[in-house]
C-alpha atoms as a PDB file:
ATOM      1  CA  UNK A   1     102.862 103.612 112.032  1.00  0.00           C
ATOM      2  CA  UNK A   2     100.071 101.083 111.959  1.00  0.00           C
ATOM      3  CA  UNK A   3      98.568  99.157 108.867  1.00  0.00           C
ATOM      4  CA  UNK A   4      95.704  96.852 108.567  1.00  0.00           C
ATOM      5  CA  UNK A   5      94.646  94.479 105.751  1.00  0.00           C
ATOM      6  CA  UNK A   6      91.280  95.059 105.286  1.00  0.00           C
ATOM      7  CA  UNK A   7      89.608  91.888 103.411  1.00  0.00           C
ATOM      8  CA  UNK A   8      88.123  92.756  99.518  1.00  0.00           C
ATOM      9  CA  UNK A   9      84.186  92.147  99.511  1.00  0.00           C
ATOM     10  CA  UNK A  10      82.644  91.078  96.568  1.00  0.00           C
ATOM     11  CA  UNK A  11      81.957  94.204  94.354  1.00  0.00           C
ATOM     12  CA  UNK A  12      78.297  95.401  94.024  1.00  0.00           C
ATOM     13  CA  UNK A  13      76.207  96.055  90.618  1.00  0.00           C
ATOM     14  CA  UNK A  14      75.324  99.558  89.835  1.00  0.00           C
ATOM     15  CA  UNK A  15      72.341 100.895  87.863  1.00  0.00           C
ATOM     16  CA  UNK A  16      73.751 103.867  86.040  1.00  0.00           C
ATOM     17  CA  UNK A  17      77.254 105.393  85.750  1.00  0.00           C
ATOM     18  CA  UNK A  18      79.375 105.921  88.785  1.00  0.00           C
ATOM     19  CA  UNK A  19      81.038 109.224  89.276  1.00  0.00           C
ATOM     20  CA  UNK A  20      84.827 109.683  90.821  1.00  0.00           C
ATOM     21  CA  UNK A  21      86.105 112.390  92.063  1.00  0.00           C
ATOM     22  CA  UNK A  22      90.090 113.202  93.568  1.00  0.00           C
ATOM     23  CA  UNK A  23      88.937 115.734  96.369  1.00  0.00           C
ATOM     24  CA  UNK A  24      86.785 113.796  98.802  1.00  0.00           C
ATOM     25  CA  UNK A  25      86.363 116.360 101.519  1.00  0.00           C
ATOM     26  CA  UNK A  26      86.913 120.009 100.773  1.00  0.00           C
ATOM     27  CA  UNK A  27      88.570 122.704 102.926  1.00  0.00           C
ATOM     28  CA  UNK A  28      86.108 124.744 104.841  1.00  0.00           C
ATOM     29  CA  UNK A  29      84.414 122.133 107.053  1.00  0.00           C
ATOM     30  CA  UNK A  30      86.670 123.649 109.996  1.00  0.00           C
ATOM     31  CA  UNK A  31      83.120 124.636 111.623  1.00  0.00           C
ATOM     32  CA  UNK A  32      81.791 121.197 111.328  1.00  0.00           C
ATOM     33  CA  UNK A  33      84.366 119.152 112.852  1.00  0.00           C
ATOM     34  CA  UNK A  34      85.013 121.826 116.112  1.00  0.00           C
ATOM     35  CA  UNK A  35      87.835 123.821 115.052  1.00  0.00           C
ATOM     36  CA  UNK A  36      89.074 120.548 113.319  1.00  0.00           C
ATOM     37  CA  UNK A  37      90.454 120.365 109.289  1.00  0.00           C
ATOM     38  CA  UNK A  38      89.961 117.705 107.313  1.00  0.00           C
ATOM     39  CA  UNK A  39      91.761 117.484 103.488  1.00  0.00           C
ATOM     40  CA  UNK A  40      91.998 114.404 101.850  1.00  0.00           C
ATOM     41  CA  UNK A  41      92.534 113.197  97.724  1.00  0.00           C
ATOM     42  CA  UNK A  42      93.600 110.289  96.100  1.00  0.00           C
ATOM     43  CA  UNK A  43      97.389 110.007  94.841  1.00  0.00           C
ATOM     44  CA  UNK A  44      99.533 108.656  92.486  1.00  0.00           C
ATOM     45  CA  UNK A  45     102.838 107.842  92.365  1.00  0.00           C
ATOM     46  CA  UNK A  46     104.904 106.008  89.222  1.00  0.00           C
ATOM     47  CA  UNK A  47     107.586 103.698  89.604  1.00  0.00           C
ATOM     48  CA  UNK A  48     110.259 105.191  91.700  1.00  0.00           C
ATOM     49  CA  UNK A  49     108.214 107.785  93.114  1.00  0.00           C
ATOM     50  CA  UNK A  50     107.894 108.714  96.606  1.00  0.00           C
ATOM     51  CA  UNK A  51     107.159 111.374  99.431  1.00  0.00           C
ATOM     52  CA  UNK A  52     110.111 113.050 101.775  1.00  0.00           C
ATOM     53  CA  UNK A  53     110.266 112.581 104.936  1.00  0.00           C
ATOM     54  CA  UNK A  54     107.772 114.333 106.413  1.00  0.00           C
ATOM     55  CA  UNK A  55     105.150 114.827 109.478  1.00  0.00           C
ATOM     56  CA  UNK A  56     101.946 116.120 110.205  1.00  0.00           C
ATOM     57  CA  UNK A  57     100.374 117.678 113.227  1.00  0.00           C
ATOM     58  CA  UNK A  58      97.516 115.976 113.175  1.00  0.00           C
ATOM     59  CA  UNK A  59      96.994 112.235 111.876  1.00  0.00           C
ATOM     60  CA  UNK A  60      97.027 110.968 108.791  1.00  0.00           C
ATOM     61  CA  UNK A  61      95.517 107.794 107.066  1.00  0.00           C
ATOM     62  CA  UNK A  62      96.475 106.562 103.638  1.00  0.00           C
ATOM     63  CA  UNK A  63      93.733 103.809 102.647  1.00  0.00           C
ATOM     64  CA  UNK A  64      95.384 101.922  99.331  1.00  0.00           C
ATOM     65  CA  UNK A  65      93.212 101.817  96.109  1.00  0.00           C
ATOM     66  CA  UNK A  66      95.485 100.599  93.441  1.00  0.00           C
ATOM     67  CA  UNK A  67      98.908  98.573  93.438  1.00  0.00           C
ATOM     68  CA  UNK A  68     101.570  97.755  95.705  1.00  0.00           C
ATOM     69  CA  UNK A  69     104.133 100.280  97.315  1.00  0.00           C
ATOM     70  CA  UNK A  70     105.763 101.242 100.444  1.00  0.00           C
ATOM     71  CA  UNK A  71     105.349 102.917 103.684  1.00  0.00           C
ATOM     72  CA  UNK A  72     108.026 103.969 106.399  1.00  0.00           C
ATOM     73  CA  UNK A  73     109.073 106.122 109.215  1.00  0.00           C
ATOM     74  CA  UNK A  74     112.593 105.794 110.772  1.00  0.00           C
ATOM     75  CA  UNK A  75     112.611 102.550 111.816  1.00  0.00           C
ATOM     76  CA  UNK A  76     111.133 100.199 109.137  1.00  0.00           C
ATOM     77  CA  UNK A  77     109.295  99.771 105.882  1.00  0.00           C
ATOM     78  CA  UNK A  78     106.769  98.193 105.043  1.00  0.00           C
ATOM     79  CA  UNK A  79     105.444  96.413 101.728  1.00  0.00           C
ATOM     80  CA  UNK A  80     101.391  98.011 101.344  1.00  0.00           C
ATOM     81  CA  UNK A  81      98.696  96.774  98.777  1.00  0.00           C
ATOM     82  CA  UNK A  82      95.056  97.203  97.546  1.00  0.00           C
ATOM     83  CA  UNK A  83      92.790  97.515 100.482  1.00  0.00           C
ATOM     84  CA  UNK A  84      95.379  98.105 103.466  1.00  0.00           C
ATOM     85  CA  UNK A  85      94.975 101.577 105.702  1.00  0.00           C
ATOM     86  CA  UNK A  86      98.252 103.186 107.123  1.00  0.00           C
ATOM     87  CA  UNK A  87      98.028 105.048 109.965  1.00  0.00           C
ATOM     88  CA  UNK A  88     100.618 107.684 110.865  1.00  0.00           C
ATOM     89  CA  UNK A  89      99.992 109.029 114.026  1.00  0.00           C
ATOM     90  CA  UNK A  90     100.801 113.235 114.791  1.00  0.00           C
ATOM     91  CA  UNK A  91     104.181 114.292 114.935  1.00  0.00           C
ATOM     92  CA  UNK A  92     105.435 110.629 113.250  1.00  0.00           C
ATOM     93  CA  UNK A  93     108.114 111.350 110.831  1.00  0.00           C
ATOM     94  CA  UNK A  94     107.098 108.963 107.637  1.00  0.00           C
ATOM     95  CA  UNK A  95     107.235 108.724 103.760  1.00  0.00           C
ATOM     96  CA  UNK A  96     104.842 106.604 101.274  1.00  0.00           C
ATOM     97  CA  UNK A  97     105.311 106.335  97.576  1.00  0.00           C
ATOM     98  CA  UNK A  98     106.393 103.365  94.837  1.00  0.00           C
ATOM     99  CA  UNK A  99     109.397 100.870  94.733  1.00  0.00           C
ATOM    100  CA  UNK A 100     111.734 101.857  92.374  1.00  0.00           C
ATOM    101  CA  UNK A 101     111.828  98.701  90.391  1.00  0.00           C
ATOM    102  CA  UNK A 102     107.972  98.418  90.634  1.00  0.00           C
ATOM    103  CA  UNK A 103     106.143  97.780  87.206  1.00  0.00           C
ATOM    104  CA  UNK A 104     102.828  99.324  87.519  1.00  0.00           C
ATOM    105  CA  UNK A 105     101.249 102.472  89.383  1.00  0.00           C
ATOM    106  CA  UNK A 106     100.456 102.810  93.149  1.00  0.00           C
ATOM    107  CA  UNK A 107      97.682 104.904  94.726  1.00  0.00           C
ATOM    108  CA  UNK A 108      95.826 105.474  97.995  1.00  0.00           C
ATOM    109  CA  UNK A 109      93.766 107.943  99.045  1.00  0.00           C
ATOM    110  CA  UNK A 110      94.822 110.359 101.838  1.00  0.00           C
ATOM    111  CA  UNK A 111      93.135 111.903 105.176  1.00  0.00           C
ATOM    112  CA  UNK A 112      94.454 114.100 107.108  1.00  0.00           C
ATOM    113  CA  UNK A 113      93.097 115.321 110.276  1.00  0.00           C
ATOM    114  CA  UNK A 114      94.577 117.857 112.171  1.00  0.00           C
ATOM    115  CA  UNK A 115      93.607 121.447 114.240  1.00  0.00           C
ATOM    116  CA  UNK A 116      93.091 123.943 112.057  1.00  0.00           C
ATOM    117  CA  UNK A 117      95.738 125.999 111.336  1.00  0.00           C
ATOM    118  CA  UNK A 118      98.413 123.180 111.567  1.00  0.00           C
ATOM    119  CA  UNK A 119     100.930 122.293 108.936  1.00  0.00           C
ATOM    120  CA  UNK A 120     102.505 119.713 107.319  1.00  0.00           C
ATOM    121  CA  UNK A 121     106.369 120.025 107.739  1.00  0.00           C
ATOM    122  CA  UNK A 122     108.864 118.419 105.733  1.00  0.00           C
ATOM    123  CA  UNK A 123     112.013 116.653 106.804  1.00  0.00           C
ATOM    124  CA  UNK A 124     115.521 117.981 105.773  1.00  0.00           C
END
C-alpha cells in the first residue's frame, strides 16, 4: 500500500454550471486499453463504515474527495484525507472505509485496473 499527499491548488472559476457524475469510466473500454478493464466511481461511506478485506487482480487507486478515513492491509493503517491517492497494488489484501467514531462522511473515488476478465475476491 502506498499513499501520497497531493497539495490542494487554488480552485478555478467556472462560467456556467458544472456537471458530476459517480461513474467516471464505463465498462466496455476493454478494446481501448489492450485487453485491459477499467471501472471506477466515487464512494461513500458513513461513520463506522468500511470495506472487507479484500483484493484485486489488478491495481487499484482510491484518490480521496471528501473527509478523513482509513486505509489498511495486514500490517498497518493508515489515517487518509482530502486530496491523498492510495495505491493498492494486485493481489494486496486491503480494506478502506470510515472510523467508527468519525463525525462526518468520507469519500474517494475508485480505479481499478485489471485484465479483463479478473475479479475482485473477498477475504473470509
Amino acid at each position: 500500500m502506498e499513499v501520497t499527499s497531493i497539495p490542494s491548488t487554488e480552485p478555478q472559476e467556472m462560467d456556467g454550471e458544472v456537471q458530476e457524475s459517480a461513474a467516471l469510466l464505463r465498462e466496455g473500454l476493454a478494446s481501448e486499453f489492450d485487453d485491459t478493464t477499467v471501472r471506477s466511481s466515487e464512494v461513500t461511506f458513513r461513520p463506522g463504515e468500511r470495506t472487507k478485506f479484500h483484493t484485486h487482480d489488478g491495481i487499484q487507486l482510491l484518490y480521496v474527495t471528501e473527509g478523513t478515513g482509513v486505509v489498511g492491509n495486514r500490517e498497518e493503517e493508515r489515517t487518509v484525507t482530502e486530496g491523498d491517492l492510495i495505491l493498492f497494488p494486485p493481489g494486496e489484501e486491503h480494506w478502506h472505509g470510515n472510523r467508527d467514531d468519525a463525525d462526518s462522511s468520507f469519500s474517494h473515488l475508485f480505479f481499478i485496473v485489471e485484465r479483463t476478465g479478473t475479479t475482485t475476491t473477498v477475504a473470509e
